[in-house]
Protein backbone atom coordinates (compact mmCIF):
# COMPACT_ATOMS: atom_id res chain seq x y z
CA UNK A 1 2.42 3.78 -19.61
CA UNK A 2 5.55 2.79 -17.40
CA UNK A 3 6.69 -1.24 -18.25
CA UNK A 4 5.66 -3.14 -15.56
CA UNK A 5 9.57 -4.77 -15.27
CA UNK A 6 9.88 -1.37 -14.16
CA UNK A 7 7.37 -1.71 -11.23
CA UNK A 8 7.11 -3.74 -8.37
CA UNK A 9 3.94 -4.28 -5.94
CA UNK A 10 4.22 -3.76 -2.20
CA UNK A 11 1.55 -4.86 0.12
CA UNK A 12 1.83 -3.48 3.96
CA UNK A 13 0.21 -6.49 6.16
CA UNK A 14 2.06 -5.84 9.22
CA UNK A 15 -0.51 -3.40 11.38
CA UNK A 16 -1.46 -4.43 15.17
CA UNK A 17 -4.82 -4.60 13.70
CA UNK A 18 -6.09 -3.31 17.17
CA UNK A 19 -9.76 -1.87 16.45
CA UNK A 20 -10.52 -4.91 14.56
CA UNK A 21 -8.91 -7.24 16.89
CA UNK A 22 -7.72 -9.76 14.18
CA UNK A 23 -4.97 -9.66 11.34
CA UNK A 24 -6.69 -7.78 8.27
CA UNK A 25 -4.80 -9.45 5.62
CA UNK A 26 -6.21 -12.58 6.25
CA UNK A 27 -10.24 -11.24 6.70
CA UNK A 28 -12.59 -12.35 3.97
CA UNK A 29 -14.46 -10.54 1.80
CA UNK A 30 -16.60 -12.58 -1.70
CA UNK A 31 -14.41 -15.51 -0.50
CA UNK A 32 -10.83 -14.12 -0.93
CA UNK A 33 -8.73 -13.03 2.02
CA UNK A 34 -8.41 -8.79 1.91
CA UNK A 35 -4.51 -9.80 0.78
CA UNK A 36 -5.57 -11.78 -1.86
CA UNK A 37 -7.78 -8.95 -3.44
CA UNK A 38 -4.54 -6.79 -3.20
CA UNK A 39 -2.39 -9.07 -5.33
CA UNK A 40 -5.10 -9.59 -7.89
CA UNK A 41 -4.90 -5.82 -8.38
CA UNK A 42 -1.38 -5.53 -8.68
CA UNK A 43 -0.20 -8.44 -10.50
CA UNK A 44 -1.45 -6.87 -13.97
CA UNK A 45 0.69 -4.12 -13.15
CA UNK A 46 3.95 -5.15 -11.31
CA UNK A 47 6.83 -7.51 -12.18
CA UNK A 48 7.31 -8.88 -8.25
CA UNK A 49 4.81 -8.47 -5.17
CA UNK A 50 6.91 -8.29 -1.99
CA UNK A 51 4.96 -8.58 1.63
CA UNK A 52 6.21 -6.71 4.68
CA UNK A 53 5.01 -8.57 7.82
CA UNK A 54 7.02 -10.13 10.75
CA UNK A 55 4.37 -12.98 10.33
CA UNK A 56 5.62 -16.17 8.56
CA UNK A 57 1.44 -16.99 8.45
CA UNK A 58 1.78 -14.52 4.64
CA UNK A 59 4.15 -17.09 3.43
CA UNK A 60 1.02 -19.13 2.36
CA UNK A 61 0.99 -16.38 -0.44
CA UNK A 62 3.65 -17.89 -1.96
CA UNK A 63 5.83 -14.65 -2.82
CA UNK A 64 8.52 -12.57 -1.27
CA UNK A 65 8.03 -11.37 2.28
CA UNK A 66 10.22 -8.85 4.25
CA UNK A 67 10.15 -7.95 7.84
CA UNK A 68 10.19 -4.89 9.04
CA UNK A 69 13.56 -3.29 9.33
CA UNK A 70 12.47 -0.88 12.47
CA UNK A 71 9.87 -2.82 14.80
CA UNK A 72 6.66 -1.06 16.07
CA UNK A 73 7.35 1.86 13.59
CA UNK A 74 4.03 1.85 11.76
CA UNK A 75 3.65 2.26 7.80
CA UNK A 76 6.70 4.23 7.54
CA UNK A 77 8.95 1.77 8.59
CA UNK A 78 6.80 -0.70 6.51
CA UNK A 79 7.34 1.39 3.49
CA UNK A 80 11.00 1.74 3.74
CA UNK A 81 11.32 -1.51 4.37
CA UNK A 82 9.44 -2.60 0.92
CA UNK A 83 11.68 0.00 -1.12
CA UNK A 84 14.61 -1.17 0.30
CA UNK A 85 14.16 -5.12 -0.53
CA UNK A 86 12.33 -3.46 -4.18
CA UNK A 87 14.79 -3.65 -7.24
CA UNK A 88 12.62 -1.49 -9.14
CA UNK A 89 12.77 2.32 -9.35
CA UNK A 90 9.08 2.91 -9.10
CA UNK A 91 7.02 1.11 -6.39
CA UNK A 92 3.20 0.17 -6.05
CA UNK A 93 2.82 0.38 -2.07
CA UNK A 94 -0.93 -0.69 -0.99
CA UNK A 95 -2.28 -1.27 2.94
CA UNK A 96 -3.72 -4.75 2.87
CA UNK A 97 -6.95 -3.51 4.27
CA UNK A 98 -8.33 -1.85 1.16
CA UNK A 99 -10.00 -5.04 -0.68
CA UNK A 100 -11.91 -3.37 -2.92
CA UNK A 101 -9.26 -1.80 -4.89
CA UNK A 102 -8.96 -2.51 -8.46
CA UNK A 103 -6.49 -2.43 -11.30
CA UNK A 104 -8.07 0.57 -12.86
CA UNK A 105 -7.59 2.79 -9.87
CA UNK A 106 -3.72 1.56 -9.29
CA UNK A 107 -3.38 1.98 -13.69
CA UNK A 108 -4.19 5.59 -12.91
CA UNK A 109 -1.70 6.18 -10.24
CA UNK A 110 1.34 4.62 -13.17
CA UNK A 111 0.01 6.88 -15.53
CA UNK A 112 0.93 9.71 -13.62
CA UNK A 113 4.42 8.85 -13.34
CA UNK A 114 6.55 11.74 -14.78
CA UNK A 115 10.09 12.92 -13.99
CA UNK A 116 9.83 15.38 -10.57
CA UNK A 117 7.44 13.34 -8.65
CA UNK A 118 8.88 10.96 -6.20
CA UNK A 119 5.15 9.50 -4.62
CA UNK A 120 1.86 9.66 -6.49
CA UNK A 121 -1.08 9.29 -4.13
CA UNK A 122 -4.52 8.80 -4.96
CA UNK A 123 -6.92 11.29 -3.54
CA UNK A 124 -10.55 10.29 -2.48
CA UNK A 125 -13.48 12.41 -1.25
CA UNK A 126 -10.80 15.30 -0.30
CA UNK A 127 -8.59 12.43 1.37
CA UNK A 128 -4.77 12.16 0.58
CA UNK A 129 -3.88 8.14 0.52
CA UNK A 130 -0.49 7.38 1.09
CA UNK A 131 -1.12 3.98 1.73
CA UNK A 132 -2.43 3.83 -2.33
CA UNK A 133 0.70 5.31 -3.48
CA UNK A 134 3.61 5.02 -6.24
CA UNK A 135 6.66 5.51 -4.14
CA UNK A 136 10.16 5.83 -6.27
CA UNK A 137 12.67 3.90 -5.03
CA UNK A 138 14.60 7.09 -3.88
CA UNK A 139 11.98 7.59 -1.12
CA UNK A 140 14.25 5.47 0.78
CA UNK A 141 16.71 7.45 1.89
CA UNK A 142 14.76 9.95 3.43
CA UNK A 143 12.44 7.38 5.09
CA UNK A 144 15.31 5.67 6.51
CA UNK A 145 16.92 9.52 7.57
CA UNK A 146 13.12 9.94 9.40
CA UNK A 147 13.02 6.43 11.28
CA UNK A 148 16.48 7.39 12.28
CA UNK A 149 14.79 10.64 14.09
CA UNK A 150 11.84 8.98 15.25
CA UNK A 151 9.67 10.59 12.84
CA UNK A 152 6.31 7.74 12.68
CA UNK A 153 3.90 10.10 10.76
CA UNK A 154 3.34 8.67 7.53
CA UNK A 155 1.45 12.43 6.31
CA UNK A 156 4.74 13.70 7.36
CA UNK A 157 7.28 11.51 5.76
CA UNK A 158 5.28 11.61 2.42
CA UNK A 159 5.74 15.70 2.61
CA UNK A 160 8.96 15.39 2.21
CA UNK A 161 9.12 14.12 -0.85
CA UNK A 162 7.90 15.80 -4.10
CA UNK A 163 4.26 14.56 -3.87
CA UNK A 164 1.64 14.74 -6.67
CA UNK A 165 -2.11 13.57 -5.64
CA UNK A 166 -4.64 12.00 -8.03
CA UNK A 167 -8.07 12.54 -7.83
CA UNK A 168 -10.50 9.73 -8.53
CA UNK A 169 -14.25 10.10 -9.83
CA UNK A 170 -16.77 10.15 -6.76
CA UNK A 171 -18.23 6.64 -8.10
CA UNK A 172 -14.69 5.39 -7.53
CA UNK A 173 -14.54 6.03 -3.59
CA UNK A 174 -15.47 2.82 -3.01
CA UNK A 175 -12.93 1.13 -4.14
CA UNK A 176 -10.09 3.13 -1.80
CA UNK A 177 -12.44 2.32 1.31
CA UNK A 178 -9.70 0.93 4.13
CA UNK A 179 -11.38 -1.28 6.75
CA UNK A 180 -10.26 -1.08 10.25
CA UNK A 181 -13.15 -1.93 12.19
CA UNK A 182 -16.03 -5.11 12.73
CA UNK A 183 -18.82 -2.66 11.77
CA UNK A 184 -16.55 -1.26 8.54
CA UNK A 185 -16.61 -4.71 7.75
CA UNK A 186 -19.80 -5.24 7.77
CA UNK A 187 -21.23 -2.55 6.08
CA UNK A 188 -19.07 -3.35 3.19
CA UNK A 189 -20.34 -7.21 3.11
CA UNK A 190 -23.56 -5.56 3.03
CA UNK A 191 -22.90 -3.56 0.24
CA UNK A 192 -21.22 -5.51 -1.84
């Protein structure tokens, strides 16, 4: 499996949050903020976890934080903007609003690292997941070539690149589950 010196973690807090009405990185779930659930997976993995969010409030986290190089451009911007401040050629880019995700899941997304693939995206219940991806540090340039168009669609800007998907057992869906919404919330507090 790839060295982890050759990896580095990048965790996407910088959404308008608008269904839920708050900032997801910092909602609880089993008494650790959604953010903190995404560092615990990737720090087995990763030699540096960077944060991309205009807000200083992820500074608590202690680690690297980046703002977004192109304002109110959605993950795509958010993305480029983590491989660009990255010094590693392969990059571990989660959404902070997936708290259930584990180190197992992400180990299977570096295992599929080979030589034509520039992302590696986990695929859930027929779902493609961009936003649980392994994005080589190349993805840049034609990110930052996209932004410059006004391309915002994430599908879109992943297509571009030679994309492999990696399916995950059905018992395993839960741990990929995004939350956007009160009642997404809740139903996972319930079922956890």
């Amino acid at each position: 499996m790839m060295d982890k010196k050759h990896i580095t973690g990048i965790i996407l807090a910088g959404g308008k949050s608008s269904r839920m009405g708050t900032d997801k990185g910092f909602l609880m779930l089993n008494n650790k903020s959604f953010t903190q659930h995404s560092i615990d997976a990737l720090t087995p993995l990763v030699s540096e976890i960077i944060i991309v969010s205009n807000h200083d409030n992820y500074d608590t986290f202690d680690l690297k934080r980046v703002e977004d190089l192109i304002e109110d451009a959605g993950p795509v911007a958010g993305i480029y903007s983590g491989l660009k401040a990255s010094k590693t050629e392969y990059n571990l880019v989660l959404s902070c609003d997936i708290p259930l995700i584990n180190s197992d899941v992400l180990t299977r997304l570096i295992s599929g690292i080979d030589n034509t693939s520039e992302v590696i995206q986990i695929e859930s219940i027929g779902r493609k997941m961009p936003l649980i991806a392994v994005y080589k540090k190349s993805c840049e340039t034609v990110f930052k070539k996209l932004l410059s168009q006004g391309e915002r669609k994430l599908q879109f800007a992943v297509n571009q690149c030679n994309v492999k998907s990696i399916s995950i057992e059905a018992s395993e869906n839960i741990f990929t589950t995004n939350v956007n919404t009160k009642d997404e919330l809740k139903q996972l507090k319930a079922w956890k």
